[in-house]
Protein backbone atom coordinates (compact mmCIF):
# COMPACT_ATOMS: atom_id res chain seq x y z
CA UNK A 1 33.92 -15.09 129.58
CA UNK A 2 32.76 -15.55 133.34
CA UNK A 3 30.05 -14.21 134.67
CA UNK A 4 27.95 -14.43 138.07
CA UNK A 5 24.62 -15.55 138.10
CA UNK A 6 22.61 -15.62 141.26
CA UNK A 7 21.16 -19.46 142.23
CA UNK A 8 17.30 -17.57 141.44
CA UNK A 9 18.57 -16.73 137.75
CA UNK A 10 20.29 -19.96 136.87
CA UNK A 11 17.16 -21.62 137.89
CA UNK A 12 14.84 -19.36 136.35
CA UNK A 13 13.51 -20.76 132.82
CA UNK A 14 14.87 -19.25 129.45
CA UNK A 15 11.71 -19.99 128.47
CA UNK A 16 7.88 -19.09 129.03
CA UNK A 17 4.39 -20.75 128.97
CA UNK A 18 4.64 -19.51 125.64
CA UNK A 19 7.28 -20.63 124.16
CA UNK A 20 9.13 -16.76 124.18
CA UNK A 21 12.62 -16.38 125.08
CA UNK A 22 12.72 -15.13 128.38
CA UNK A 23 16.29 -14.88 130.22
CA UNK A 24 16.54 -13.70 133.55
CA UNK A 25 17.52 -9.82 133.88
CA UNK A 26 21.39 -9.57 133.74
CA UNK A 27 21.86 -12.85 132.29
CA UNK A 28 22.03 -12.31 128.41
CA UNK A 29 24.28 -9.15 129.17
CA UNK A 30 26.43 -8.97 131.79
CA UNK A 31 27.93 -5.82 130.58
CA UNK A 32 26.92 -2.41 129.30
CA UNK A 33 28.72 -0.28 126.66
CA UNK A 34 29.58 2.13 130.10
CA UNK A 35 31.40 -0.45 131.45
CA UNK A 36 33.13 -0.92 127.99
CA UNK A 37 33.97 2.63 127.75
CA UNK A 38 35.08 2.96 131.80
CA UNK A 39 37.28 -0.41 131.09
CA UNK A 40 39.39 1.32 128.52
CA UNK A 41 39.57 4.47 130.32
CA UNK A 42 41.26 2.21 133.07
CA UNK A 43 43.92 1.18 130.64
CA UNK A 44 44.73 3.86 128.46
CA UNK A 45 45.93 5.04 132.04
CA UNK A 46 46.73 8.63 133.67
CA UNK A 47 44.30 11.37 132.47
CA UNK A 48 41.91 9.25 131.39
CA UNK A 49 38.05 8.84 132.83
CA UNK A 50 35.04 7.77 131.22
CA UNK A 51 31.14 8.70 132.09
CA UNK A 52 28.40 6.93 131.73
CA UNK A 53 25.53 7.86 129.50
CA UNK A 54 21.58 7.29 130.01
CA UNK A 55 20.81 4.26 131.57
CA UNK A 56 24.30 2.47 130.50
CA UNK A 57 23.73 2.11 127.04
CA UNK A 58 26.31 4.57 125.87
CA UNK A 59 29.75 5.99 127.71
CA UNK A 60 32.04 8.47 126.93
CA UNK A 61 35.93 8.59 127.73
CA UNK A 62 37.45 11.97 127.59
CA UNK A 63 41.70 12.31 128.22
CA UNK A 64 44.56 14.71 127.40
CA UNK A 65 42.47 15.45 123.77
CA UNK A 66 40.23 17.96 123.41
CA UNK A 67 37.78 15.81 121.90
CA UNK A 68 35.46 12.83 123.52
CA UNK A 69 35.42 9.15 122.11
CA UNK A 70 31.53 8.01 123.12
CA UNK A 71 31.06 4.52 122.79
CA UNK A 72 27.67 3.36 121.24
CA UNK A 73 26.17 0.69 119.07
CA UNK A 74 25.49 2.19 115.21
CA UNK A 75 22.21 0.95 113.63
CA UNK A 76 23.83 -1.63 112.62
CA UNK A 77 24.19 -3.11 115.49
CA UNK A 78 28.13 -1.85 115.41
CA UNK A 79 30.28 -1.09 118.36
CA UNK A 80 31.39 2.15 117.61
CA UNK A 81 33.79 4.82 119.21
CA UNK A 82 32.34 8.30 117.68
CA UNK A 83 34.50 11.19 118.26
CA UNK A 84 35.09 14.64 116.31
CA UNK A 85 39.04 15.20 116.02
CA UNK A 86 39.86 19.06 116.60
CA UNK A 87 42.73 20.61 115.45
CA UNK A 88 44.45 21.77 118.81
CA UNK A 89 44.37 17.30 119.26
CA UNK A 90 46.93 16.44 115.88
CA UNK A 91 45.27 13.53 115.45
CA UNK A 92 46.76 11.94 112.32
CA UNK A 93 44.85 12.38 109.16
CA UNK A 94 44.90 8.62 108.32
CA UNK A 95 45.41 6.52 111.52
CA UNK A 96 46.66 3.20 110.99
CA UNK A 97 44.05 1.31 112.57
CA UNK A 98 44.44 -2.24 114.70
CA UNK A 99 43.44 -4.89 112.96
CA UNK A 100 39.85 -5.51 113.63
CA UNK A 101 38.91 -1.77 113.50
CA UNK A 102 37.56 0.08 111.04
CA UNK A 103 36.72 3.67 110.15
CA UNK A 104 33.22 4.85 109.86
CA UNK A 105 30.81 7.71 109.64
CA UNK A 106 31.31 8.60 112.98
CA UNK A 107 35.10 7.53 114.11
CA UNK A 108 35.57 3.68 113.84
CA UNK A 109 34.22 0.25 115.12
CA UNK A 110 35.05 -2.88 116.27
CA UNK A 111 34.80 -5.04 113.51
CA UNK A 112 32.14 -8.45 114.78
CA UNK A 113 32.51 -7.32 117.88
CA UNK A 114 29.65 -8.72 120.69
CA UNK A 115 29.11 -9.17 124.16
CA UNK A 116 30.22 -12.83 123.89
CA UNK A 117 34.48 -11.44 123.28
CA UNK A 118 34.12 -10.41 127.10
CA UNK A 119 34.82 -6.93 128.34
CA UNK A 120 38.46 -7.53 128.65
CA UNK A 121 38.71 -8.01 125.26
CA UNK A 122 35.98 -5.47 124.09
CA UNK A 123 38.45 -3.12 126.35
CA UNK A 124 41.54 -3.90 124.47
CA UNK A 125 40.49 -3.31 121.67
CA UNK A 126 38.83 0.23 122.21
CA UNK A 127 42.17 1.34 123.84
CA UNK A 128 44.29 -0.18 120.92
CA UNK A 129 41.48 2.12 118.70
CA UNK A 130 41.51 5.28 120.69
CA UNK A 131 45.77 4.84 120.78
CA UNK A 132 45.35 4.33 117.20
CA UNK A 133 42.99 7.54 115.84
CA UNK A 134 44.98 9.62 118.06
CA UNK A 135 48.55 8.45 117.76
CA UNK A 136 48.69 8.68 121.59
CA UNK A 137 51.58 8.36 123.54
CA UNK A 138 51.67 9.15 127.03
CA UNK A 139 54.95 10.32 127.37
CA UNK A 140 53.95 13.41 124.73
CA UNK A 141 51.27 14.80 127.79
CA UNK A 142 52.32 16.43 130.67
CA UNK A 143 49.98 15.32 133.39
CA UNK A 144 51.68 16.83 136.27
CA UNK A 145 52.73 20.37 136.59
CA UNK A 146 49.98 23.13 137.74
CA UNK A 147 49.54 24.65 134.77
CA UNK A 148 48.58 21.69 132.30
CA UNK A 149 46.15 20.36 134.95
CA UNK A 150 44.96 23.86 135.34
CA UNK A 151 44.58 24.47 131.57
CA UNK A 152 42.68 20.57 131.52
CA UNK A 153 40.70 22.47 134.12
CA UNK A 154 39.75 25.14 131.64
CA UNK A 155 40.10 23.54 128.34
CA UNK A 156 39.37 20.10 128.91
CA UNK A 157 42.82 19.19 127.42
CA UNK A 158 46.00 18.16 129.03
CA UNK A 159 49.06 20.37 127.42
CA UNK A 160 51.97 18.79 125.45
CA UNK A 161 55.46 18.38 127.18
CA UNK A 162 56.85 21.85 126.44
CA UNK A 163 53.34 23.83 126.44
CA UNK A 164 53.56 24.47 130.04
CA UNK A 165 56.50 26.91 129.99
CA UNK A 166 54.43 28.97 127.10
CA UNK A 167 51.41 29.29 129.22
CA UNK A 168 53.05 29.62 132.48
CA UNK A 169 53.25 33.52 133.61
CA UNK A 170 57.01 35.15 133.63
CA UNK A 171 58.65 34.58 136.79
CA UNK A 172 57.34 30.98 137.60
């Protein structure tokens, strides 16, 4: 993992007069769990966006589903991509999960996952997740025609190739 320190922050001491751990803002972290969640946004692709939450330390990535996946870190100290499936989404009842993931209360987490894997990696994974949970396959959305981005508009979910033609008024 690279990351960019300014000359003022690799200088500064890890340490203070007394003897606490002290590292320079920025240092320690590099990342936040936004950035995780706006990172796989980027490459689950088309339709896809993510949002920050308060101050970084949770983000949200919303796509053709109906449903959210918000990123946050569990009380145990546990990446974790929460979501609620609905039934308009068809998730599958039991995903086959990446290795490395694992279901939980909420949706799943990254198994050992820390700062330290990079956000590439952290990224990866969360996409390979989010694929996973919701059996996602671009090619099932239709992402261009008026009336799916109209009824994302309204619904907050893309339509399926095929759905367009039932929504769409006669004579269009």
């Amino acid at each position: 993992m690279s990351t960019t320190t300014t000359p003022a922050a690799a200088e500064a001491p890890l340490y203070d007069e007394n003897g606490s751990y002290t590292p320079a803002p920025g240092t320690e972290y590099p990342f936040s769990i936004s950035d995780i969640a706006r990172a796989t946004a980027k490459l689950l692709g088309h339709g896809w966006m993510a949002e920050s939450g308060y101050w970084g330390v949770t983000g949200a990535v919303a796509g053709p589903y109906t449903a959210e996946f918000e990123f946050v870190v569990d009380y145990q100290g546990d990446l974790t991509i929460a979501y609620t499936p609905r039934e308009a989404d068809r998730f599958p009842d039991c995903p086959e999960l990446p290795d490395g993931v694992k279901e939980c209360g909420e949706g799943v987490s990254l198994e050992l996952a820390c700062a330290a894997d990079g956000l590439d990696s952290l990224a990866e994974r969360s996409a390979a997740a989010i694929r996973a949970v919701a059996a996602y396959d671009p090619n099932d959305f239709d992402f261009e025609s008026s009336a799916s981005r109209q009824h994302h508009i309204d619904t907050g979910r893309y339509l399926r190739k095929g759905e367009a033609e039932a929504v769409a008024p006669p004579g269009r």
